[in-house]
Protein backbone atom coordinates (compact mmCIF):
# COMPACT_ATOMS: atom_id res chain seq x y z
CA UNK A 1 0.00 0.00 0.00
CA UNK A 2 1.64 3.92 -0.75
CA UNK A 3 -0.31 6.80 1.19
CA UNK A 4 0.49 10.28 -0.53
CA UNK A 5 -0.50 13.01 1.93
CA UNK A 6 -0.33 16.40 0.90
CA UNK A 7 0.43 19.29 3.42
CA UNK A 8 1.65 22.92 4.13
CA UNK A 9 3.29 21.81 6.92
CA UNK A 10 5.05 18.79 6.55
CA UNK A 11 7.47 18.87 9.48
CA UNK A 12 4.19 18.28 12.08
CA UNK A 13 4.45 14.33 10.31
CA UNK A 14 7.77 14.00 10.36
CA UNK A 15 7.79 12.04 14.13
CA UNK A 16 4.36 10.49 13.52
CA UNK A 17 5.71 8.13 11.00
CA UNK A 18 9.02 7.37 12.18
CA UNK A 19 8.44 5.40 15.15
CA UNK A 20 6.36 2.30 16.41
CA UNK A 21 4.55 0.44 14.15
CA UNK A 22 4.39 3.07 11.88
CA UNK A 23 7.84 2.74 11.29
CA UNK A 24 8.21 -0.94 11.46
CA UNK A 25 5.36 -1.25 8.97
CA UNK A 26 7.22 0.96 6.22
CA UNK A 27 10.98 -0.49 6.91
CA UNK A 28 9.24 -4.24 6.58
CA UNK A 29 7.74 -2.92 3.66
CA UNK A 30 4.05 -3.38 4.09
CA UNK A 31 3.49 0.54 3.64
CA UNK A 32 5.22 3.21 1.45
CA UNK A 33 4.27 6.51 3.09
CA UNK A 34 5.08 9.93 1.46
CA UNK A 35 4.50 13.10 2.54
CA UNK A 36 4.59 16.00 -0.25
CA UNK A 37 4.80 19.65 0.73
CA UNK A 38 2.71 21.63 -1.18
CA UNK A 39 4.71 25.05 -1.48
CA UNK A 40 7.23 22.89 -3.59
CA UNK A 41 4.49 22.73 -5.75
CA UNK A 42 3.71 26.39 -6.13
CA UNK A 43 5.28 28.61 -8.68
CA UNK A 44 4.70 31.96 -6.42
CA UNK A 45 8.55 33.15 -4.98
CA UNK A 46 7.20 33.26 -1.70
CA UNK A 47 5.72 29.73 -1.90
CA UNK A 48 2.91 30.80 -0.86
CA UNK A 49 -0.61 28.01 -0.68
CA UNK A 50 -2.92 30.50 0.56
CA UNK A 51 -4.68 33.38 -0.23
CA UNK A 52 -7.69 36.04 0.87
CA UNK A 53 -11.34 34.62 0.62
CA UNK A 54 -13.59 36.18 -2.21
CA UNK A 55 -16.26 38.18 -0.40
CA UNK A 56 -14.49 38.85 2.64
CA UNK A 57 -14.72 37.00 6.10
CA UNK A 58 -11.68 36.29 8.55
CA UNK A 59 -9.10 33.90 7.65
CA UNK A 60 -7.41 32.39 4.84
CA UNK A 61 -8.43 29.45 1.75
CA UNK A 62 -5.70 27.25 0.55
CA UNK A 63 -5.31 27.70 -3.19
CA UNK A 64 -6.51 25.49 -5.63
CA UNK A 65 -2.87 25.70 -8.16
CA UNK A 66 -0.17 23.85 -5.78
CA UNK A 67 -3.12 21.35 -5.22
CA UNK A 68 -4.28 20.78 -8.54
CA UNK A 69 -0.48 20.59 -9.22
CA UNK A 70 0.43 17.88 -6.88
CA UNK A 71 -2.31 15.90 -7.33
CA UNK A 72 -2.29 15.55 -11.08
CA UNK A 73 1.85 15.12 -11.15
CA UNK A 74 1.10 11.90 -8.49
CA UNK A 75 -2.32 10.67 -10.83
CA UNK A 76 0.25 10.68 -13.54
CA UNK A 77 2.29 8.37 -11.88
CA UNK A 78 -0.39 5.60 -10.89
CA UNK A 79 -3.97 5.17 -10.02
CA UNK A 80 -5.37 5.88 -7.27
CA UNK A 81 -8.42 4.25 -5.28
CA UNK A 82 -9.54 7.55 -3.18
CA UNK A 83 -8.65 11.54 -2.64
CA UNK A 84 -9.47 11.84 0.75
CA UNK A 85 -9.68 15.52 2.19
CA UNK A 86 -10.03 15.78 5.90
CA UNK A 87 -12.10 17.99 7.20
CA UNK A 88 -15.15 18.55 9.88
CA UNK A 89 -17.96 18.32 7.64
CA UNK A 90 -16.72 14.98 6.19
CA UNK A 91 -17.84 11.41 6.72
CA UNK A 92 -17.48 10.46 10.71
CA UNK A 93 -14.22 8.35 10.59
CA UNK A 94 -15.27 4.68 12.22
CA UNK A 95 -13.70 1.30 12.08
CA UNK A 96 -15.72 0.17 9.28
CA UNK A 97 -13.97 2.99 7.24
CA UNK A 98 -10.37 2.23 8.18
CA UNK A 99 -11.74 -1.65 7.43
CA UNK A 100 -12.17 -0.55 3.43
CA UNK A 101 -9.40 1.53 2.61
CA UNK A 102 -6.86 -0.87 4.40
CA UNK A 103 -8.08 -3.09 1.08
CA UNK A 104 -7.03 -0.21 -1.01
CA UNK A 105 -3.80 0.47 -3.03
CA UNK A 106 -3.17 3.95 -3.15
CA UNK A 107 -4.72 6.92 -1.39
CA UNK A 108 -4.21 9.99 -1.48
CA UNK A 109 -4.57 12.71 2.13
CA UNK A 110 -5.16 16.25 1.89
CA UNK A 111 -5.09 18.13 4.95
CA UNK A 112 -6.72 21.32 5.15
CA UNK A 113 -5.56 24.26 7.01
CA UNK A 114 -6.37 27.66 7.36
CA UNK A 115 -10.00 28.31 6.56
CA UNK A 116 -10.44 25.19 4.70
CA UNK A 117 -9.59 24.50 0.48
CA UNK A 118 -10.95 26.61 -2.34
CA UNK A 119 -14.47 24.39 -2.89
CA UNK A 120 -13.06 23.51 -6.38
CA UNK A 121 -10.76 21.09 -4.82
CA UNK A 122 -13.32 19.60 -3.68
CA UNK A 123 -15.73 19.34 -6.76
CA UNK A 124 -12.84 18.22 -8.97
CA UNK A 125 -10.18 16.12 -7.13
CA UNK A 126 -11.97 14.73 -3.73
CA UNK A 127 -13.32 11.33 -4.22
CA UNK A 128 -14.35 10.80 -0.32
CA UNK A 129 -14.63 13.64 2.68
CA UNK A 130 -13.97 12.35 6.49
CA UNK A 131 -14.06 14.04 9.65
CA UNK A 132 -12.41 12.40 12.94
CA UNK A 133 -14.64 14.46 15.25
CA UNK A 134 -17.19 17.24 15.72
CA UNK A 135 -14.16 19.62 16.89
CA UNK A 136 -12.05 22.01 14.57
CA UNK A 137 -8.16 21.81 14.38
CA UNK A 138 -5.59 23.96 12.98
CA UNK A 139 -4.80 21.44 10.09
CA UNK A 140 -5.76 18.01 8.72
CA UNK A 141 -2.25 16.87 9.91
CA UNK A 142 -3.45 14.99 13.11
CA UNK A 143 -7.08 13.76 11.51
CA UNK A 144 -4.31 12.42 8.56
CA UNK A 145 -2.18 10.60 10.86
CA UNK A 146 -5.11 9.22 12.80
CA UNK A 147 -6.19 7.71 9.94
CA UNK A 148 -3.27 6.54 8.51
CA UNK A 149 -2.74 4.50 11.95
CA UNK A 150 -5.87 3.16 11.69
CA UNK A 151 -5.30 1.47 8.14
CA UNK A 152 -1.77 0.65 8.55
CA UNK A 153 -2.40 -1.83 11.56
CA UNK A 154 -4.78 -3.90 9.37
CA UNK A 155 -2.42 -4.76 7.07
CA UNK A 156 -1.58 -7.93 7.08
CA UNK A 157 1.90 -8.74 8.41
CA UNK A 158 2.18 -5.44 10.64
CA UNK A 159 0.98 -6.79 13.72
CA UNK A 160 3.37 -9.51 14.99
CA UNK A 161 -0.47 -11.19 16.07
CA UNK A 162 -2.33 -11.15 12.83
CA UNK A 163 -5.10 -11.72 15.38
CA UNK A 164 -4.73 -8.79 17.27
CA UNK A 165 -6.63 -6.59 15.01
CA UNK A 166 -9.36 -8.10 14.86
CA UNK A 167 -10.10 -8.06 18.61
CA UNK A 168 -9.98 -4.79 19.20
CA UNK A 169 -13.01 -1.99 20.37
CA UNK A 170 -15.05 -1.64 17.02
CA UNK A 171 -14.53 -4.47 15.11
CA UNK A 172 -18.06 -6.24 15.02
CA UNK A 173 -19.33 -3.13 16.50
CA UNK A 174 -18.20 -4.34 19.83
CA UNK A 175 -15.64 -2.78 22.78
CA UNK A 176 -12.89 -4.12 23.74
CA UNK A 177 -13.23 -6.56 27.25
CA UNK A 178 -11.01 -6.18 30.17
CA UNK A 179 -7.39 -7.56 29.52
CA UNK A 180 -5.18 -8.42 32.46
CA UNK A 181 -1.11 -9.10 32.92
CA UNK A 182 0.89 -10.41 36.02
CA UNK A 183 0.94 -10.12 38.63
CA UNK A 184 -2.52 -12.78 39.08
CA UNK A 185 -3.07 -10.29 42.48
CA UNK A 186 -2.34 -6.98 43.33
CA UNK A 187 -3.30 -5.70 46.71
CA UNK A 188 -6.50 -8.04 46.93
CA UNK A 189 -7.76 -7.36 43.24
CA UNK A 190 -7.60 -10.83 41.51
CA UNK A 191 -7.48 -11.94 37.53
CA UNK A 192 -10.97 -13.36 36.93
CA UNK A 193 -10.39 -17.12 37.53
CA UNK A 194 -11.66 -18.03 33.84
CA UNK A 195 -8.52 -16.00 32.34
CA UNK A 196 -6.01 -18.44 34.30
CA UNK A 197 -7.89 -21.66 33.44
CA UNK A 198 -6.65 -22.39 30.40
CA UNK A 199 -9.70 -23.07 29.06
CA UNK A 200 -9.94 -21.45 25.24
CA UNK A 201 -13.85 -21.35 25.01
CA UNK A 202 -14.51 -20.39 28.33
CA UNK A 203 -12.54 -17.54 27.96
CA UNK A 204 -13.75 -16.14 24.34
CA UNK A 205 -17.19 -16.92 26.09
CA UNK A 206 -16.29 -14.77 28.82
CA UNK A 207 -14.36 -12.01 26.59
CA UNK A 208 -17.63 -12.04 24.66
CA UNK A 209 -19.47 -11.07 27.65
CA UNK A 210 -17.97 -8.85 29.08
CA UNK A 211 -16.71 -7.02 25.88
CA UNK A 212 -21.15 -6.95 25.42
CA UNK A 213 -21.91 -5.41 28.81
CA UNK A 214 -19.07 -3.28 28.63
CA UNK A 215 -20.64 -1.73 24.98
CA UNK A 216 -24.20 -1.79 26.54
CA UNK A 217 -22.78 0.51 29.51
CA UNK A 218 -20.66 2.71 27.78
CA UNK A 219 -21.31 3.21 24.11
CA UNK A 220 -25.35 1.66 23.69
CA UNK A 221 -25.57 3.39 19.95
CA UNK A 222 -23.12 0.79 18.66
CA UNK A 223 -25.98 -1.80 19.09
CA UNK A 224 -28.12 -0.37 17.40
């Protein structure tokens, strides 16, 4: 898989991707991530990527020429299966989401910044619009990494336990249950017995359980 994301401020990325499994994933070659800045792709001697809003109002718009630029110099190179722009009136990011486009290719990230892109961007490049939150940030360089995380770890072979995954809050519309390490006891608060029996289906019966009343308490919407 190759994620292209395109930014004004590339630097804020730089530490995301170079640790952890982030980094692991890319060295073991599961993940080709490459992060474009987009005043290299603007012709102004200032590089600048923004400009004043027609009509007036506070704050700036991100031009639509570096983006158009970058974009179409990376479509010329290979296809791509979505142009995601990040931004709060986009699609609510979920599980299911990061589910599909971990079976994608090649994607492409535009974060935002300022007061947003020039709508154009959107009408002619932007094949899918998500939103992490009903917050505002100062850029789509956060929502971008979030994302990115949350594909990466599906892929198969980044997680030393393919398994792990697949267990975790979301998945099946589910939370996570309670997990446990040593010690078995710590200052009269036991393991539940059923973790330390060693018995496989008595434990995904209990993990079931629990991970069910724990959704039912905290987050009831996801059984709906």
């Amino acid at each position: 898989m190759r994620i292209d994301i395109l930014t004004c401020l590339p630097r804020l990325l730089d530490s995301f991707f170079a640790h952890s499994i982030l980094q692991r994933a890319q060295q073991g070659g599961f993940v080709e991530v490459v992060i474009h800045d987009l005043r290299d792709f603007t012709l102004d001697k200032h590089r600048r990527v923004d400009d004043y809003a027609f009509g007036g109002g506070a704050g700036m718009v991100m031009s639509i020429e570096p983006i158009a630029r970058c974009i179409r110099a990376l479509q010329a190179e290979r296809t791509y299966d979505e142009v995601i722009y990040v931004t709060p009136d986009g699609e609510r990011f979920d599980q299911r989401t990061a589910n599909r486009l971990s079976l994608t290719q090649n994607l492409i990230i535009l974060c935002g910044h300022y007061k947003g892109v020039d709508e154009r961007v959107r009408e002619l490049f932007i094949t899918k619009e998500i939103s992490v939150g009903d917050y505002v940030l100062s850029g789509g360089e956060l929502p971008a990494a979030v994302i990115s995380d949350a594909i990466i770890r599906l892929l198969p072979g980044v997680l030393n336990d393919e398994t792990s995954a697949l267990t975790d809050s979301f998945q099946d519309d589910l939370l996570a249950p309670p997990v446990y390490t040593r010690p078995a006891e710590f200052e009269g608060h036991a393991v539940p017995e059923v973790l330390l029996s060693g018995h496989e289906a008595k434990i995904n019966e209990w993990r079931f359980e629990k991970a069910l009343e724990r959704t039912k308490q905290r987050r009831p919407d996801l059984l709906q």
